[in-house]
N, C-alpha and C. Protein backbone atom coordinates (compact mmCIF):
# COMPACT_ATOMS: atom_id res chain seq x y z
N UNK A 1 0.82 -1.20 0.00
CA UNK A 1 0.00 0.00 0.00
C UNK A 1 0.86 1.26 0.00
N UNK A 2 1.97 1.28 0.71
CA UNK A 2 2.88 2.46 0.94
C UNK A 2 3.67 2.28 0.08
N UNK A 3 4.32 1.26 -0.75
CA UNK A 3 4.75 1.12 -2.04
C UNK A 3 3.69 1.84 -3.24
N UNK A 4 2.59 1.58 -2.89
CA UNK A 4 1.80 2.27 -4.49
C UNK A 4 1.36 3.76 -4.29
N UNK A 5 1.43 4.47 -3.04
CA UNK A 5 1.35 5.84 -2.65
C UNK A 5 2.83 6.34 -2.88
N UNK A 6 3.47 5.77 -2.71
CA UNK A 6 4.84 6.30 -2.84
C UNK A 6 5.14 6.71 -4.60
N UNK A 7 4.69 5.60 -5.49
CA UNK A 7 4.85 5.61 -6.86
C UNK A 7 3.65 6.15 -7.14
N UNK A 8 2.68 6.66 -6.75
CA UNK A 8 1.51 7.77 -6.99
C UNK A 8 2.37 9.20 -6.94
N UNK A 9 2.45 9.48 -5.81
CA UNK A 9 3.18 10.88 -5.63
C UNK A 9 4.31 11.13 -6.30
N UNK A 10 5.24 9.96 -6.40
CA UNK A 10 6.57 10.19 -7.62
C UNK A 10 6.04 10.73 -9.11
N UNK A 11 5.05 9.96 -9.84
CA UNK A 11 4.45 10.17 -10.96
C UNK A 11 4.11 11.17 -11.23
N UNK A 12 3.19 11.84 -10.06
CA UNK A 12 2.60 13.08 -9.85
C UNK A 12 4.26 14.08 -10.24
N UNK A 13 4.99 14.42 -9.12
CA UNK A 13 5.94 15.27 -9.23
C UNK A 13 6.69 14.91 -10.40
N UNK A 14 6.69 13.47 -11.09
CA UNK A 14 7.81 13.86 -12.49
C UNK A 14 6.85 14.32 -13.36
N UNK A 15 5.88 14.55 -13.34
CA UNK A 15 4.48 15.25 -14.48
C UNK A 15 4.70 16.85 -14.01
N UNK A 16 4.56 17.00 -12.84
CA UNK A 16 4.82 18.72 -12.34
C UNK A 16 6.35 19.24 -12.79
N UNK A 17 7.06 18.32 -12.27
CA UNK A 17 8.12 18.65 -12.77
C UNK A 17 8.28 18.52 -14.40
N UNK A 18 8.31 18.17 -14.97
CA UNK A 18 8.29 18.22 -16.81
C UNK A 18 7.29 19.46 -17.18
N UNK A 19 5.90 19.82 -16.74
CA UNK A 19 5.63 21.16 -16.56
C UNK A 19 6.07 22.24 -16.73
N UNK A 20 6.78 22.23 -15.38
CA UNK A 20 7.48 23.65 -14.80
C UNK A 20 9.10 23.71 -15.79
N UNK A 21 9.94 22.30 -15.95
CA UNK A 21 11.24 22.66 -17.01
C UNK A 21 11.09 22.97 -18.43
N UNK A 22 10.23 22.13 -19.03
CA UNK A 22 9.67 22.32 -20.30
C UNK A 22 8.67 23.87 -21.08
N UNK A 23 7.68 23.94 -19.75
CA UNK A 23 6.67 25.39 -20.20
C UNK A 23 6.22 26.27 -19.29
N UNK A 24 7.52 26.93 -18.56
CA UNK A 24 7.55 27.64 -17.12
C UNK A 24 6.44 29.06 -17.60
N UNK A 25 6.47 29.38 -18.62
CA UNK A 25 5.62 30.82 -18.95
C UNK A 25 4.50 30.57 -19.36
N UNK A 26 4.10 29.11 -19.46
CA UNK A 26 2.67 28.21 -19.91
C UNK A 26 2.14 28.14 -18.17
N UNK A 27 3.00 27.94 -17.46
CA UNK A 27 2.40 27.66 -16.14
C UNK A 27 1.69 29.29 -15.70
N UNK A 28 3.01 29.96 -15.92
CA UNK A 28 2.56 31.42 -15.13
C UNK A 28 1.23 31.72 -15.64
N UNK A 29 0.71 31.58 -17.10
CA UNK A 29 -0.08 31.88 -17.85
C UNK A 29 -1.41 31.40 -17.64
N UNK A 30 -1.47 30.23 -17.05
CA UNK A 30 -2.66 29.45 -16.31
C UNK A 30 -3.01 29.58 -15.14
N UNK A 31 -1.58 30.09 -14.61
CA UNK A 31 -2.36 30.69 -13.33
C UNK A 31 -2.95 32.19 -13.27
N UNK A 32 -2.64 32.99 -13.85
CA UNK A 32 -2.98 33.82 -14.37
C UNK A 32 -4.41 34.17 -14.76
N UNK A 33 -5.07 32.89 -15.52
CA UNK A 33 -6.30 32.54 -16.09
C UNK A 33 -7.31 31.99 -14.68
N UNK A 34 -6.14 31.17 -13.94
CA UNK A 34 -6.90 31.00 -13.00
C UNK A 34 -7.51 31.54 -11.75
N UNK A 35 -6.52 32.77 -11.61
CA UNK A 35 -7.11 34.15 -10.35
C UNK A 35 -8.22 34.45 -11.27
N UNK A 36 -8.22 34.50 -12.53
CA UNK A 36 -9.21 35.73 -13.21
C UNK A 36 -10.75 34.96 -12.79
N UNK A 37 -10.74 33.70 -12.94
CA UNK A 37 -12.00 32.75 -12.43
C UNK A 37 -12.80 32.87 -11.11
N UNK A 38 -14.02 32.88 -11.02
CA UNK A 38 -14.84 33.27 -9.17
C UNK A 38 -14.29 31.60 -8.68
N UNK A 39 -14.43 32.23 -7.37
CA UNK A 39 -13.75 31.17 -6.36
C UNK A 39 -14.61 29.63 -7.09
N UNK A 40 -15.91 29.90 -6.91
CA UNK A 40 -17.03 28.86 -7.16
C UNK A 40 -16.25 28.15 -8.22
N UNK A 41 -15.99 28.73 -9.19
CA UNK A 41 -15.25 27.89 -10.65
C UNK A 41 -14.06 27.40 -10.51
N UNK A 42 -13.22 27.71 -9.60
CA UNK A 42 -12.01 26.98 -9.01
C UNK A 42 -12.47 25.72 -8.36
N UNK A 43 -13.74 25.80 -7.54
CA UNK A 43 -13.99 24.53 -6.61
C UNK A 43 -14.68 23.74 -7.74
N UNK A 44 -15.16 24.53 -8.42
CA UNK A 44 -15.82 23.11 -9.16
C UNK A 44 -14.53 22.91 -10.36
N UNK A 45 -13.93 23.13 -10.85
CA UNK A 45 -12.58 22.68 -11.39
C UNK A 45 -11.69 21.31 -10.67
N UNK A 46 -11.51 22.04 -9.07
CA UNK A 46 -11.25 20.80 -8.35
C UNK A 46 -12.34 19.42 -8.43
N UNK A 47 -13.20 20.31 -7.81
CA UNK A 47 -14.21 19.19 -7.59
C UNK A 47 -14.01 18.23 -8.99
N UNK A 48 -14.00 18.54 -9.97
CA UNK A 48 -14.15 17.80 -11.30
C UNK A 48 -12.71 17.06 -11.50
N UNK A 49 -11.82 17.69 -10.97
CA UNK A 49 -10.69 17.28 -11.42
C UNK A 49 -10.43 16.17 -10.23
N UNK A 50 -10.71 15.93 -9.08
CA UNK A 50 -10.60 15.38 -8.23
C UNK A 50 -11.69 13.71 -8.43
N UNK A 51 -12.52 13.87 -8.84
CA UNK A 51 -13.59 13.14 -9.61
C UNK A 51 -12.66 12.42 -11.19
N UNK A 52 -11.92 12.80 -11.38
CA UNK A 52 -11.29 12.61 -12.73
C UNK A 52 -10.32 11.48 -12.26
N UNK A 53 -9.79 11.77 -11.66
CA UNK A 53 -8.56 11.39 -10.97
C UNK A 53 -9.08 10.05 -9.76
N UNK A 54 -10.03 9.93 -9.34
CA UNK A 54 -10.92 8.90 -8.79
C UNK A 54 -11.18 7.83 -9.85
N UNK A 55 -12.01 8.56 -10.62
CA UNK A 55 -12.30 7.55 -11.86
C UNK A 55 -10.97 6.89 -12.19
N UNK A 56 -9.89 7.34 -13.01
CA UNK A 56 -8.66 6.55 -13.17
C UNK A 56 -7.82 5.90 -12.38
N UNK A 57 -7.64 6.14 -11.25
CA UNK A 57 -7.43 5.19 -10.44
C UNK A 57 -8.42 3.97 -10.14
N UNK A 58 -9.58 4.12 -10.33
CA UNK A 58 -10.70 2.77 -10.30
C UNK A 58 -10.74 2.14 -11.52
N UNK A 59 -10.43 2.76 -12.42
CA UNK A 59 -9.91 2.32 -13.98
C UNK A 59 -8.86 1.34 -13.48
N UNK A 60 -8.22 1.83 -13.25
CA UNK A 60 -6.26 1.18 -13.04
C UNK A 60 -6.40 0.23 -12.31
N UNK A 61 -7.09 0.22 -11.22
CA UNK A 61 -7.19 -1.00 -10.35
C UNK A 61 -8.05 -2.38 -10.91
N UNK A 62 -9.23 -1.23 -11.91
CA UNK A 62 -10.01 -2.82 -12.37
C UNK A 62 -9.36 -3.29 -13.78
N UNK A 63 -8.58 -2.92 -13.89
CA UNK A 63 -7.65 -3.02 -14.92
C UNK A 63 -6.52 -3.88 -14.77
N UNK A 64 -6.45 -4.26 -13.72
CA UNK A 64 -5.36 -4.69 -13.22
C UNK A 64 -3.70 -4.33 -12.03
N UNK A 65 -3.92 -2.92 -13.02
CA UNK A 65 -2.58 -2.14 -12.35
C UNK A 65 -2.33 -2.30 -10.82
């Protein structure tokens, strides 16, 4: 279990990281887009994105992974 959280969060940071080395003025630029948004549209962004990210991991597991 602490083996597959461990390689969750690694995955995560080499994706953030390739991000931030590759399109550092693509990042600033989205965040940018993203103050301009009401709070409400940030939570439901999460909310959706958090829901996204549920789904594929229940993917992955009935999948085998």
């Amino acid at each position: 279990m602490i083996g597959v959280a461990l390689l969750a969060i690694g995955l995560v940071l080499i994706i953030e990281g390739l991000v931030y080395a590759l399109a550092p003025s693509l990042v600033e630029q989205l965040l940018e887009a993203l103050r301009a948004l009401p709070e409400e549209q940030r939570r439901m962004l999460g909310l959706a994105a958090l829901a996204l990210g549920v789904f594929l991991v229940w993917l992955a597991k009935s999948l085998g992974a």
